[in-house]
Protein backbone atom coordinates (compact mmCIF):
# COMPACT_ATOMS: atom_id res chain seq x y z
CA UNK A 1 0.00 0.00 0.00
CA UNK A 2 1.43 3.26 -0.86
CA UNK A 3 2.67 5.67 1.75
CA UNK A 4 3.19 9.32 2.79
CA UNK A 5 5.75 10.75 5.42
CA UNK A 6 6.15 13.99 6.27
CA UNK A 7 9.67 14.88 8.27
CA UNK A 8 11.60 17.87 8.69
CA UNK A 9 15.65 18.20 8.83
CA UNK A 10 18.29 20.67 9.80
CA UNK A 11 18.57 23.18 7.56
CA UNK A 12 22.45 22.03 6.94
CA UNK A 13 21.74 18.18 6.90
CA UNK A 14 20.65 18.62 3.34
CA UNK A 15 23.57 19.97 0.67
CA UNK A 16 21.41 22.67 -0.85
CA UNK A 17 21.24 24.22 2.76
CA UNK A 18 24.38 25.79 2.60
CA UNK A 19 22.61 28.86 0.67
CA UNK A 20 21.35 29.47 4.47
CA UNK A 21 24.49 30.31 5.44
CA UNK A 22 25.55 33.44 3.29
CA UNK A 23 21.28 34.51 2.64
CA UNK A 24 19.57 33.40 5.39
CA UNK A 25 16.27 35.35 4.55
CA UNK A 26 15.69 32.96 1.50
CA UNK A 27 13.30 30.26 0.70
CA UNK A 28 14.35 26.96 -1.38
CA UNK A 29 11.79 24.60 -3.20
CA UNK A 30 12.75 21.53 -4.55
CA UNK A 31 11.44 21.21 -8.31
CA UNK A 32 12.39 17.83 -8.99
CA UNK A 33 15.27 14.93 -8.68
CA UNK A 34 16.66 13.54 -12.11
CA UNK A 35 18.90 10.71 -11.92
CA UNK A 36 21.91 10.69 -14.14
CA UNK A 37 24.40 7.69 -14.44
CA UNK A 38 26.82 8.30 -10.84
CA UNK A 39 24.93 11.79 -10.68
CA UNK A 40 21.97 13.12 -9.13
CA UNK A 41 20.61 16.26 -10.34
CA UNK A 42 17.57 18.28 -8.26
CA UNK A 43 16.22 21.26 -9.78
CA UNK A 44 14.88 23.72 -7.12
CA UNK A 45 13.81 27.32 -6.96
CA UNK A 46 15.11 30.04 -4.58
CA UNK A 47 12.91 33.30 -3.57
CA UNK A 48 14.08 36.06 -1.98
CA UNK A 49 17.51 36.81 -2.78
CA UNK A 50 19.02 38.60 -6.42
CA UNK A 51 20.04 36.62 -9.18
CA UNK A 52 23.73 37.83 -8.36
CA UNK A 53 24.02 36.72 -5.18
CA UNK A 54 22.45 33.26 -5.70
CA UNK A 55 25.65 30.93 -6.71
CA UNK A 56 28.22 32.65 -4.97
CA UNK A 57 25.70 32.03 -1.83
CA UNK A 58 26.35 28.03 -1.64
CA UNK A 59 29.06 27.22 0.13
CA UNK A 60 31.33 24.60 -1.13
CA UNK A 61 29.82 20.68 -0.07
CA UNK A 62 31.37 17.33 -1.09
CA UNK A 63 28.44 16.10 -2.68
CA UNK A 64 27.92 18.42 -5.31
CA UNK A 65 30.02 19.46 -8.22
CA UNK A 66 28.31 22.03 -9.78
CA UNK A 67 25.58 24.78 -8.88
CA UNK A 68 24.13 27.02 -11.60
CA UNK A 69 21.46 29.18 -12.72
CA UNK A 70 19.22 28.07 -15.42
CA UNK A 71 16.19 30.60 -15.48
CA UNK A 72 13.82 32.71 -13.63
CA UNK A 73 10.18 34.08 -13.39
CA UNK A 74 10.07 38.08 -11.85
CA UNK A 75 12.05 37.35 -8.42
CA UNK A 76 12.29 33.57 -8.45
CA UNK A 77 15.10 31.83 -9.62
CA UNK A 78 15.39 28.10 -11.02
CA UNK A 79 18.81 26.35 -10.15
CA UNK A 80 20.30 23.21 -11.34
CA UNK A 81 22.66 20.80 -9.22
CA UNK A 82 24.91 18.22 -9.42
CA UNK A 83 25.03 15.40 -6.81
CA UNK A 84 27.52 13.11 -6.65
CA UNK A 85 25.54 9.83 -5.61
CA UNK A 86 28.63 7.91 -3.69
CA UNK A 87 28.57 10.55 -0.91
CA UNK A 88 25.94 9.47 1.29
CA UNK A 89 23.44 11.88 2.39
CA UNK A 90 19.59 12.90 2.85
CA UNK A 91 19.94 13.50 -1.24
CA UNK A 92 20.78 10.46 -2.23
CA UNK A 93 18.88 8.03 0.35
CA UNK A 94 15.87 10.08 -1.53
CA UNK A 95 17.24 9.02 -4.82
CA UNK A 96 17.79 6.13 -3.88
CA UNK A 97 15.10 3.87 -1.86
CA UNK A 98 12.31 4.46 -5.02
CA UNK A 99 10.38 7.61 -2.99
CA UNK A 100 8.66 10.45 -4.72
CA UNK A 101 9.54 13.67 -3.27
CA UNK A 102 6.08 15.35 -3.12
CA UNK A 103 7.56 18.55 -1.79
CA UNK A 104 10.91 19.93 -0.57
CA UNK A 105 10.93 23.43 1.38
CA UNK A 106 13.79 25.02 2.96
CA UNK A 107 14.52 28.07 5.27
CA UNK A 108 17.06 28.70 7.26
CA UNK A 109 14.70 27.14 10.23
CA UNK A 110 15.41 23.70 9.05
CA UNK A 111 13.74 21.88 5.78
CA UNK A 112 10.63 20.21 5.55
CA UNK A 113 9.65 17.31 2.59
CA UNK A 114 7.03 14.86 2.15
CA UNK A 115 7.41 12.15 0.41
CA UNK A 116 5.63 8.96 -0.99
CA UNK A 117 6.55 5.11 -1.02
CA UNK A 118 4.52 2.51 -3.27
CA UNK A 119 4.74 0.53 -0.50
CA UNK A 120 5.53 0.81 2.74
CA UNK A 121 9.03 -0.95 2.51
CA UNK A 122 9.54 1.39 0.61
CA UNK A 123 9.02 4.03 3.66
CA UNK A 124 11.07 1.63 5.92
CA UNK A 125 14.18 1.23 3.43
CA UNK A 126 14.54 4.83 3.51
CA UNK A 127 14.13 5.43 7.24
CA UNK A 128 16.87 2.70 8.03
CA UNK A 129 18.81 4.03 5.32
CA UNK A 130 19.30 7.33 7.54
CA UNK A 131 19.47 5.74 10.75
CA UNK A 132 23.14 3.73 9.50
CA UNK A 133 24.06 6.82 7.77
CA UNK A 134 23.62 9.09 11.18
CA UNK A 135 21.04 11.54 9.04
CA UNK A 136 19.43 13.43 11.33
CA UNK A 137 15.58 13.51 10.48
CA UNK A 138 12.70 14.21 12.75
CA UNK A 139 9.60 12.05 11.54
CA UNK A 140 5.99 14.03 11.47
CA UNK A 141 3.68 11.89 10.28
CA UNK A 142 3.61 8.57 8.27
CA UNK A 143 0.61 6.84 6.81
CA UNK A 144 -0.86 4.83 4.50
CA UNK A 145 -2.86 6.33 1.28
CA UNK A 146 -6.51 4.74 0.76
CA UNK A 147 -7.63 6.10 -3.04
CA UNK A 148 -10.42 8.07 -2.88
CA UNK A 149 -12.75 6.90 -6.66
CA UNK A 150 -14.73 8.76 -8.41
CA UNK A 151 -16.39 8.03 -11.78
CA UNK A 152 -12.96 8.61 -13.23
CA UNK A 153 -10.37 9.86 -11.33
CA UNK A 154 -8.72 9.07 -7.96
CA UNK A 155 -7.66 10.87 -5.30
CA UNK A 156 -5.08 10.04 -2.38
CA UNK A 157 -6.76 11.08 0.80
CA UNK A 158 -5.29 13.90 2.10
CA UNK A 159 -5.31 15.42 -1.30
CA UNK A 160 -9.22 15.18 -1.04
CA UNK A 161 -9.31 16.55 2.59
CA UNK A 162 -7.42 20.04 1.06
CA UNK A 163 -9.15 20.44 -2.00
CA UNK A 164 -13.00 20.23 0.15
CA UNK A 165 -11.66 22.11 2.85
CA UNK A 166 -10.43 24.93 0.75
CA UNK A 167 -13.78 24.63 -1.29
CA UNK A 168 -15.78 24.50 1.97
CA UNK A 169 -13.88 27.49 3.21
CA UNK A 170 -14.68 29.84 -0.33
CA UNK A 171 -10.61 29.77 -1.06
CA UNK A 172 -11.18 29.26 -4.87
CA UNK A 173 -14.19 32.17 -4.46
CA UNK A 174 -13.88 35.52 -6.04
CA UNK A 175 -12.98 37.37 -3.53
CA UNK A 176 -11.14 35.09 -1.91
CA UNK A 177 -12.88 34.30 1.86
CA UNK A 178 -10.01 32.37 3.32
CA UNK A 179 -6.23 32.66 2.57
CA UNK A 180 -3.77 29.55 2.22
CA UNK A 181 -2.02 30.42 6.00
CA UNK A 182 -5.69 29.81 7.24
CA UNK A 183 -6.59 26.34 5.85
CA UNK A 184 -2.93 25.22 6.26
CA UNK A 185 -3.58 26.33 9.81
CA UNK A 186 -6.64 24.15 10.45
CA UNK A 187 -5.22 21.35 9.04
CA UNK A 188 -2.19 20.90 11.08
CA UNK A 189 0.29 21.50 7.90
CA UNK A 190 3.01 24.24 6.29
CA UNK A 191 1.67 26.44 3.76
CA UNK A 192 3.83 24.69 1.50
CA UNK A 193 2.50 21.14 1.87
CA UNK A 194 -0.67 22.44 1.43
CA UNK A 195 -0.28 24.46 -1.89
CA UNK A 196 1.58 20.88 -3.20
CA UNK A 197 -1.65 19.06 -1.90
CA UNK A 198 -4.14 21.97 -3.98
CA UNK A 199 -1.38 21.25 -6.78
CA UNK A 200 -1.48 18.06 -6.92
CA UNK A 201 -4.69 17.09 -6.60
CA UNK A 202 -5.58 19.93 -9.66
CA UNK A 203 -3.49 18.20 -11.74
CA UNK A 204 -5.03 15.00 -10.78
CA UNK A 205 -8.19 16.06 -11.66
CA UNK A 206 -7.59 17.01 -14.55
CA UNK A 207 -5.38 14.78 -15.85
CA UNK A 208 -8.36 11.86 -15.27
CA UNK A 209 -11.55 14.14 -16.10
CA UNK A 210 -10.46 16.71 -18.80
CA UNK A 211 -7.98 14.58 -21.02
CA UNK A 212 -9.42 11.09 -20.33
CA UNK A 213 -10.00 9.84 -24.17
């Protein structure tokens, strides 16, 4: 049965954290992980800082060979990454124990990901991964998905519970009657998990109602 966990790290236990250090007022989303032969390469996104400062801002780590910028959108900046996958670290125990990284946030507070197994081994390769590799993670929640049917689409469950409750609380409404910080409030979540839940579960939606053949 496929699984969620939610967990949170220090902000330098993962290599893209040592932005942090030199612009600590800046925000980091992780776009996506590509694997590549011995490499790993994440895309991620960094607000708050100019486009000069960005890649002079990491500080050198032994895990990755190469920062740079490939584009951005008004203040927000896209950055590519090279991870070497020998070095063993909270990178590559995500590339490599077969999770999906369903979102990746980072401040200089600490980081904050959830993530998705197909099945729940795949949950517990991961967590012992970290435990012999001394990875310091602090485990929120964990549990199992139950699909949520509908004539034609499917839903995990806590994608449902954020798309009603932000229905329910007139967040899609014109004007808006209840702001992101709100529901993410009443549901016991970041901001940022939330907005990947809304995300997601738009894209899920459409993908199974609007381009179904």
């Amino acid at each position: 049965m496929a699984t969620e966990m939610e967990f949170t790290v220090p902000a330098e236990e993962f290599p893209l954290g040592s932005i942090f250090e030199n612009l600590p007022g800046v925000t980091v989303e992780l776009e996506r992980l590509i694997p590549h032969e011995t490499l790993t390469i994440p895309y991620f996104w960094v607000r708050g800082a100019k486009t000069g400062e960005i890649e002079a801002a990491f500080e050198p780590h032994a895990g990755v060979t190469d920062i740079r910028l490939v584009d951005s959108v008004e203040d927000e900046y896209l950055m590519r990454a090279e991870w070497v996958r020998e070095y063993n670290g909270l990178l590559t125990a995500l590339s490599e124990t077969n999770l999906t990284v369903l979102s990746g946030v980072g401040t200089d507070d600490g980081w904050r990901f959830e993530v998705r197994g197909d099945t729940q081994e795949a949950i517990a390769e991961f967590r012992t991964y970290h435990q012999e590799q001394n990875i310091s993670i602090d485990i929120a929640t964990v549990h199992a998905l139950l699909p949520i049917r509908g004539d034609s689409y499917e839903l995990t469950e806590t994608q449902r519970e954020a798309l009603v409750l932000a229905y329910k609380r007139g967040y899609f409404d014109t004007p808006r009657e209840s702001s992101l910080e709100e529901i993410a409030d009443e549901l016991g979540i970041t901001q940022q998990s939330l907005s990947s839940r809304l995300r997601r579960g738009h894209r899920r939606l459409i993908s199974e109602t609007l381009t179904s053949p």
